[in-house]
C-alpha atoms as a PDB file:
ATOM      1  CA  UNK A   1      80.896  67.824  75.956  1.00  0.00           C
ATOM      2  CA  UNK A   2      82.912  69.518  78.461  1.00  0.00           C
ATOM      3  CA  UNK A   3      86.534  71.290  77.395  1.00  0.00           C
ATOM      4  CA  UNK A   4      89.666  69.498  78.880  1.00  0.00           C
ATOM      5  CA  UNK A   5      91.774  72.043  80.673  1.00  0.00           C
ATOM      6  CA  UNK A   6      95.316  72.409  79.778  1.00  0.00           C
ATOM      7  CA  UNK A   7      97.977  71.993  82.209  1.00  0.00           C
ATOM      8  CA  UNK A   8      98.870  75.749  80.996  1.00  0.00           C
ATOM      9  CA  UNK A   9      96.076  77.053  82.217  1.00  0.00           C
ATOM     10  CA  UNK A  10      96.122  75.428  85.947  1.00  0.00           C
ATOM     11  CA  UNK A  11      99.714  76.805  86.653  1.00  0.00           C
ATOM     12  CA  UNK A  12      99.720  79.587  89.552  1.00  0.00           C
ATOM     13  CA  UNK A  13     100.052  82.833  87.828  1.00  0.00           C
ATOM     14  CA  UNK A  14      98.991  82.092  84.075  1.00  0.00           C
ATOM     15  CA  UNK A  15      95.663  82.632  84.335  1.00  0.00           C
ATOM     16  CA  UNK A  16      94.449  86.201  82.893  1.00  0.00           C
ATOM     17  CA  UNK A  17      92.140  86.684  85.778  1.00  0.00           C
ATOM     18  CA  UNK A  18      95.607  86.372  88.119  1.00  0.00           C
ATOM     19  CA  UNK A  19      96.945  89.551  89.742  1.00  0.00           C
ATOM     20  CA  UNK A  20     100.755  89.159  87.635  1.00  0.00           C
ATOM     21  CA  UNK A  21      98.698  88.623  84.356  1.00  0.00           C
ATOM     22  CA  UNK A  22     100.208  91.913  82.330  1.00  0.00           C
ATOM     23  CA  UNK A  23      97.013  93.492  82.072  1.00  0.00           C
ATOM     24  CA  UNK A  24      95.839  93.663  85.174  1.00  0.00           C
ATOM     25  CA  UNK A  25     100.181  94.560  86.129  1.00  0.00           C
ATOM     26  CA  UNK A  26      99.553  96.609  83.745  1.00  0.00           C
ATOM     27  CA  UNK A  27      96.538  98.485  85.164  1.00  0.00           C
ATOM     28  CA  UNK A  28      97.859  98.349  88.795  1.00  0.00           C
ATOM     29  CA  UNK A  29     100.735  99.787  87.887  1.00  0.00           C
ATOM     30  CA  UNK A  30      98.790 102.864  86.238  1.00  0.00           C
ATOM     31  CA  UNK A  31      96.631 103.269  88.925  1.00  0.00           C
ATOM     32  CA  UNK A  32     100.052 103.695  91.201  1.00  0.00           C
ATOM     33  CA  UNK A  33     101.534 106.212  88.602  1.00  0.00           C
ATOM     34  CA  UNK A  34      98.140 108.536  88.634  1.00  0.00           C
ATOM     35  CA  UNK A  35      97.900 108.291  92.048  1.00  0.00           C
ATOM     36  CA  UNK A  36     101.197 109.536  92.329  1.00  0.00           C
ATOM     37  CA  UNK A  37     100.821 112.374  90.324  1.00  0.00           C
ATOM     38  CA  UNK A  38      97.922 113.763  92.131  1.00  0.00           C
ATOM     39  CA  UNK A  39      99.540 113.301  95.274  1.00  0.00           C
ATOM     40  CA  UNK A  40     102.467 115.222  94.093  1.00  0.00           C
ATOM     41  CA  UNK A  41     101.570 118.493  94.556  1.00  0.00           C
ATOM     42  CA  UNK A  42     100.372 117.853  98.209  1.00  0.00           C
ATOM     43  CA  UNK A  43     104.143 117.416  98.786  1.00  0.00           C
ATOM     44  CA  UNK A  44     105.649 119.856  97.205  1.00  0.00           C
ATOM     45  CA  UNK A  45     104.914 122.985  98.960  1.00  0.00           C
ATOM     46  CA  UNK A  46     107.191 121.820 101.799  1.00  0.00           C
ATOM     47  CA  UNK A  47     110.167 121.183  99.483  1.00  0.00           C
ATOM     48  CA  UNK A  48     109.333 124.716  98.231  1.00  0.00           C
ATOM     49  CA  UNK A  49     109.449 126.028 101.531  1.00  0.00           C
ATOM     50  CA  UNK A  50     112.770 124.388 102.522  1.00  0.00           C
ATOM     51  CA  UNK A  51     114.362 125.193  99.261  1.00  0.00           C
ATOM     52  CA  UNK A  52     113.631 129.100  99.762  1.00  0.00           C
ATOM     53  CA  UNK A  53     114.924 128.783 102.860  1.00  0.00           C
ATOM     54  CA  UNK A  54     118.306 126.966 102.255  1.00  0.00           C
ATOM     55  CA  UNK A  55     118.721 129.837  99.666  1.00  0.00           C
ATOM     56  CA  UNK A  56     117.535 133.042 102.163  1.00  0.00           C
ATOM     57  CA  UNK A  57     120.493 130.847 104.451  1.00  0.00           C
ATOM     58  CA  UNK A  58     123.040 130.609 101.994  1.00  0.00           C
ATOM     59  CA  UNK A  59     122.620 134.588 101.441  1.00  0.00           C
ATOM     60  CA  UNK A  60     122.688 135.000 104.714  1.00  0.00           C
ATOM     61  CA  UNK A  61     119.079 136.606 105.620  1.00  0.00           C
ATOM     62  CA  UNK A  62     118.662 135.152 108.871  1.00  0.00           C
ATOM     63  CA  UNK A  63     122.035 136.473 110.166  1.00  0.00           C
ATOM     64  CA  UNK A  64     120.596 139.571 111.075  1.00  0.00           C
ATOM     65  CA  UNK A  65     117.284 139.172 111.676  1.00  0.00           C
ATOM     66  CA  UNK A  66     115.738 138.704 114.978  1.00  0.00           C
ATOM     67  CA  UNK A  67     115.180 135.442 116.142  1.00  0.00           C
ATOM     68  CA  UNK A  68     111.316 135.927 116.549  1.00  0.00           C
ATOM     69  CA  UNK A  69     111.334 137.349 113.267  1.00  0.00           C
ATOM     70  CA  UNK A  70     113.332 134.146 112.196  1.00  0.00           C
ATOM     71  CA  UNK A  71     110.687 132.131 114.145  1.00  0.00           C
ATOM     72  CA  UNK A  72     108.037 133.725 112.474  1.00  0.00           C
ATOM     73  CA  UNK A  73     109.022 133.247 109.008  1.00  0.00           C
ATOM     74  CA  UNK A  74     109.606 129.392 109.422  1.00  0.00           C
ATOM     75  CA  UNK A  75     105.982 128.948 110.906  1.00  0.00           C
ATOM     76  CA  UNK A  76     104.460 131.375 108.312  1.00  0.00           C
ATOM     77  CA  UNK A  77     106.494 129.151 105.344  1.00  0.00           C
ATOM     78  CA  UNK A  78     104.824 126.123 107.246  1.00  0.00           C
ATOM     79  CA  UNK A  79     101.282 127.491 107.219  1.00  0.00           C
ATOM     80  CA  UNK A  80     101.206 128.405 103.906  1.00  0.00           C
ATOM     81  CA  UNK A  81     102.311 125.150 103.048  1.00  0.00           C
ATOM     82  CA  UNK A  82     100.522 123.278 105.055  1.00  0.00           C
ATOM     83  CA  UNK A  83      97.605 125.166 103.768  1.00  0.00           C
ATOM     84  CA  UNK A  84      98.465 124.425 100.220  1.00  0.00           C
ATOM     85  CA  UNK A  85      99.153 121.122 100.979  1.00  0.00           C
ATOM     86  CA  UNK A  86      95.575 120.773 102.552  1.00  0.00           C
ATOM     87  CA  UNK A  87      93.948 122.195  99.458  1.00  0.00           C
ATOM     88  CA  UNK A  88      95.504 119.719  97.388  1.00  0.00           C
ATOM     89  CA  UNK A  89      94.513 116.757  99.433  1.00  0.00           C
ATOM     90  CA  UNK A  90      90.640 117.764  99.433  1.00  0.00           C
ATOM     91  CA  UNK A  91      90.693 118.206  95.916  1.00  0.00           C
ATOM     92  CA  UNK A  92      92.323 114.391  95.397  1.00  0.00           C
ATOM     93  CA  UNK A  93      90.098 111.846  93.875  1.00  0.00           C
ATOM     94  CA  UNK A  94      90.858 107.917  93.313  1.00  0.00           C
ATOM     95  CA  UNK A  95      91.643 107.800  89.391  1.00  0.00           C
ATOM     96  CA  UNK A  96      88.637 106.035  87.735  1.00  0.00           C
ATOM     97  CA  UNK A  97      88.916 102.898  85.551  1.00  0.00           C
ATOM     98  CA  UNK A  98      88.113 104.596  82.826  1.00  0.00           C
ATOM     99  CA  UNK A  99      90.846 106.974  83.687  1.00  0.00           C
ATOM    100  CA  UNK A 100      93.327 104.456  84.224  1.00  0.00           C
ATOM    101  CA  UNK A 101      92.677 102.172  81.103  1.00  0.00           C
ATOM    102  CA  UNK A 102      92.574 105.207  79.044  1.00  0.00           C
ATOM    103  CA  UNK A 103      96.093 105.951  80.240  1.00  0.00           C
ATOM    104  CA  UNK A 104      97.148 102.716  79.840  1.00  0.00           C
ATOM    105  CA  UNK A 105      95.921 102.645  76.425  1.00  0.00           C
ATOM    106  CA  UNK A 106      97.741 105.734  75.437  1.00  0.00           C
ATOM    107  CA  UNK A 107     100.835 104.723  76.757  1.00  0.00           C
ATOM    108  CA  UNK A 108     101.307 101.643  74.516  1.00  0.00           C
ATOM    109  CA  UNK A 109      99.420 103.363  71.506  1.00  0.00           C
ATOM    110  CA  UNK A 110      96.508 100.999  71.605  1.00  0.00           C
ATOM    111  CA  UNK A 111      93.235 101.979  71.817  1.00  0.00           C
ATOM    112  CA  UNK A 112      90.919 101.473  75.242  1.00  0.00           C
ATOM    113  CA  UNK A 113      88.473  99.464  73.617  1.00  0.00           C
ATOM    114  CA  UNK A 114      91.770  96.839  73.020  1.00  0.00           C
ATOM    115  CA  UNK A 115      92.562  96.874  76.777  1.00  0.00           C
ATOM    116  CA  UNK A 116      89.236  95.689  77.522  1.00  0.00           C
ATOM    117  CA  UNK A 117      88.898  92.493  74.938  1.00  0.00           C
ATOM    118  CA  UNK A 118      92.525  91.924  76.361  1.00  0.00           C
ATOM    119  CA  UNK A 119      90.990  90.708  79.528  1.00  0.00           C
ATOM    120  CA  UNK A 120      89.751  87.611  77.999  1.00  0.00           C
ATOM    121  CA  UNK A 121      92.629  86.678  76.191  1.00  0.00           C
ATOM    122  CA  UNK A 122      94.701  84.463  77.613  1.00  0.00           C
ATOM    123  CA  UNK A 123      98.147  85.645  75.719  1.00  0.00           C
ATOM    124  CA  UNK A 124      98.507  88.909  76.860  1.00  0.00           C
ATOM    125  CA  UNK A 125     101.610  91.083  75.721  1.00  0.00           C
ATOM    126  CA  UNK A 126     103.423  93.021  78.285  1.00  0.00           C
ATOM    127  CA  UNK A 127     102.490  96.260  78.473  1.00  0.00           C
ATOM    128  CA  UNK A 128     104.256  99.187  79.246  1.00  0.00           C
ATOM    129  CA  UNK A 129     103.984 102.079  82.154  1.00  0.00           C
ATOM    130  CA  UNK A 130     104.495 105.903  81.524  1.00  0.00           C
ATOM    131  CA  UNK A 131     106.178 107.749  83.592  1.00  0.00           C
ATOM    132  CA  UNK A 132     104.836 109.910  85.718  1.00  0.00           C
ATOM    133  CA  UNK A 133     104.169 113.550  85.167  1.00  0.00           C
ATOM    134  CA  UNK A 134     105.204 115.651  87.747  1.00  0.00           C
ATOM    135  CA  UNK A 135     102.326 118.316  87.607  1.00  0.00           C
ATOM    136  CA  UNK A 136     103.863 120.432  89.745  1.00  0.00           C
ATOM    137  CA  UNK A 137     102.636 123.721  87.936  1.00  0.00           C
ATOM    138  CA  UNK A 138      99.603 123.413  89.522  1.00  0.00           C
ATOM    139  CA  UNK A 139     101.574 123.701  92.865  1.00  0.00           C
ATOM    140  CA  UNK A 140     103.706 126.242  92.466  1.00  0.00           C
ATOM    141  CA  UNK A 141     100.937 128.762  90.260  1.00  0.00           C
ATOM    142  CA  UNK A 142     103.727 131.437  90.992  1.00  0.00           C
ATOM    143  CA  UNK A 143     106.844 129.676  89.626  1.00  0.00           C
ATOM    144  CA  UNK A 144     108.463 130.198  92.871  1.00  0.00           C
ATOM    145  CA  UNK A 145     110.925 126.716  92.218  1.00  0.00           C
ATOM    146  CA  UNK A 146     112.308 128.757  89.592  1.00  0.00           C
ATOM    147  CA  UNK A 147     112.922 131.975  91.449  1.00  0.00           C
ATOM    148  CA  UNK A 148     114.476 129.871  94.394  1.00  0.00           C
ATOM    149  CA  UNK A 149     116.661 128.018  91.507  1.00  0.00           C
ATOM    150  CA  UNK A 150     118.187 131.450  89.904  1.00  0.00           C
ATOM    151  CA  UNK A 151     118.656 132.878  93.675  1.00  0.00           C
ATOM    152  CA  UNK A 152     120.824 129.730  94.360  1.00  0.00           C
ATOM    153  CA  UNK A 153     122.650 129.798  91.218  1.00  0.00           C
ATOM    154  CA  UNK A 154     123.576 133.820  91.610  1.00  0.00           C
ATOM    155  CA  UNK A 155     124.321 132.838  95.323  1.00  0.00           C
ATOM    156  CA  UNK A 156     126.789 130.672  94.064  1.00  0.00           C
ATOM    157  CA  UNK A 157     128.093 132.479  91.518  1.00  0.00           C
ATOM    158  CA  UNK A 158     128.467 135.579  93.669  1.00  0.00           C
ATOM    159  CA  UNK A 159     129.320 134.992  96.934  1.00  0.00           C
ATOM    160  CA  UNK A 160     130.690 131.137  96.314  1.00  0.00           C
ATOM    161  CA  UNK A 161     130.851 128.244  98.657  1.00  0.00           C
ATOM    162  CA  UNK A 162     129.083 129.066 102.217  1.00  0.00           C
ATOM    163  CA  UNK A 163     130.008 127.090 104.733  1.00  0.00           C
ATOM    164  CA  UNK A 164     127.190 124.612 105.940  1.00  0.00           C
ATOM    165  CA  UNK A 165     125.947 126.416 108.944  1.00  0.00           C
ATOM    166  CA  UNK A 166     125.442 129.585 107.316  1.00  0.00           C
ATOM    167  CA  UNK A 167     122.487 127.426 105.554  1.00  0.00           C
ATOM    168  CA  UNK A 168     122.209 125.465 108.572  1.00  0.00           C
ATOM    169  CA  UNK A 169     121.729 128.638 110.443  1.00  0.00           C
ATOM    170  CA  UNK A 170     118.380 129.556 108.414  1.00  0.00           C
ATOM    171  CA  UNK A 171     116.710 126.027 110.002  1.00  0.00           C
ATOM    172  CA  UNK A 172     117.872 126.695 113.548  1.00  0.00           C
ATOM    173  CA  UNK A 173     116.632 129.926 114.990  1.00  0.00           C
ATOM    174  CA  UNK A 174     117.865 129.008 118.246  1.00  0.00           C
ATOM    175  CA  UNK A 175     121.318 127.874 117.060  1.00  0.00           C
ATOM    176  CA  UNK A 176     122.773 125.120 115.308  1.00  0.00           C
ATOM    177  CA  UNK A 177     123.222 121.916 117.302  1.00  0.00           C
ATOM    178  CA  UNK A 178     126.040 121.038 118.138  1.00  0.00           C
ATOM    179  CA  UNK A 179     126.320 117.218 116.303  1.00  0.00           C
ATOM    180  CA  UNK A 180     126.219 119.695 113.179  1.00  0.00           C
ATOM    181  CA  UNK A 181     129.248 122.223 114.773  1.00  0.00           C
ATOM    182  CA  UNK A 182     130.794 118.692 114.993  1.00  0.00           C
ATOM    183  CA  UNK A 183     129.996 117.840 112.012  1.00  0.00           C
ATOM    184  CA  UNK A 184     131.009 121.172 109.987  1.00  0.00           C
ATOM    185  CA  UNK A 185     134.644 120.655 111.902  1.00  0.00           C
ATOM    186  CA  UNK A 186     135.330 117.049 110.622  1.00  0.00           C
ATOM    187  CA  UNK A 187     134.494 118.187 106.917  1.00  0.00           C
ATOM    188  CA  UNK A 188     136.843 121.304 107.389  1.00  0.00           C
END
């Protein structure tokens, strides 16, 4: 004798196989979170690069260096990161299932083996996302972000407010544009 189907079941959406069921939510959302975390790094070498730059501009560096030299430094800065970045990329791998339910699991305090007997329920609870680690120790093996941060702070502390083209000035070997002169006035 076949099994009458509730109305529950045919409504779009409710079924645990659907895409919004909280499991598989759930597990798309994870998959997101790892990816992002192993993308992370790939990134970061550029806002490395800019940050010890804004802070060689705020104390003034690239005032009296010579503007090939200045040239040379931002393209060196952008190779190595670019480099860095290109490292990180080949070394990127899709997170497995197994990764991602594992994950999952740990952030509601469930076990993995519970995720997967979830899939043929149809009640399933909502399930929450961790946040993402940043991991981005394994881009900066020298602590750089740190040295920038403490050359910013004792920039500030020492020589105070710099006016925004001095830091401007470290971007633009060949002078700052003149939208950002404009700019600089109207704020003074």
């Amino acid at each position: 004798m076949a099994r009458k189907r509730s109305w529950i079941n045919t409504l779009p959406g409710q079924s645990n196989r659907s895409a919004f069921a909280p499991l598989n939510r759930g597990l798309s959302a994870t998959k997101a979170v790892i990816v992002w975390e192993r993308l992370l790094p790939a990134i970061f070498p550029y806002v490395l690069v800019i940050l010890l730059v804004a802070v060689a501009g705020q104390w003034g560096v690239f005032l009296t260096v010579p503007k090939l030299t200045h040239i040379g430094i931002l393209i060196a800065g952008l190779v190595i990161a670019a480099i860095a970045s290109v490292r990180t990329v080949l070394r990127f791998k899709m997170p497995t299932f197994t990764e991602i339910n594992t994950r999952l699991a740990a952030d509601n305090g469930l076990r993995p083996e519970r995720l997967l007997a979830m899939r043929h329920e149809f009640k399933q609870p909502r399930l929450r996302v961790g946040k993402a680690k940043a991991g981005i120790a394994a881009a900066d093996p020298f602590a750089l972000r740190y040295v920038a941060l403490v050359a910013a702070i004792l920039g500030f502390l020492i020589l105070g407010p710099v006016p925004v083209q001095r830091v401007a000035s470290a971007f633009c070997p060949f002078g700052i544009t003149s939208s950002l002169s404009e700019m600089a006035m109207v704020q003074k």
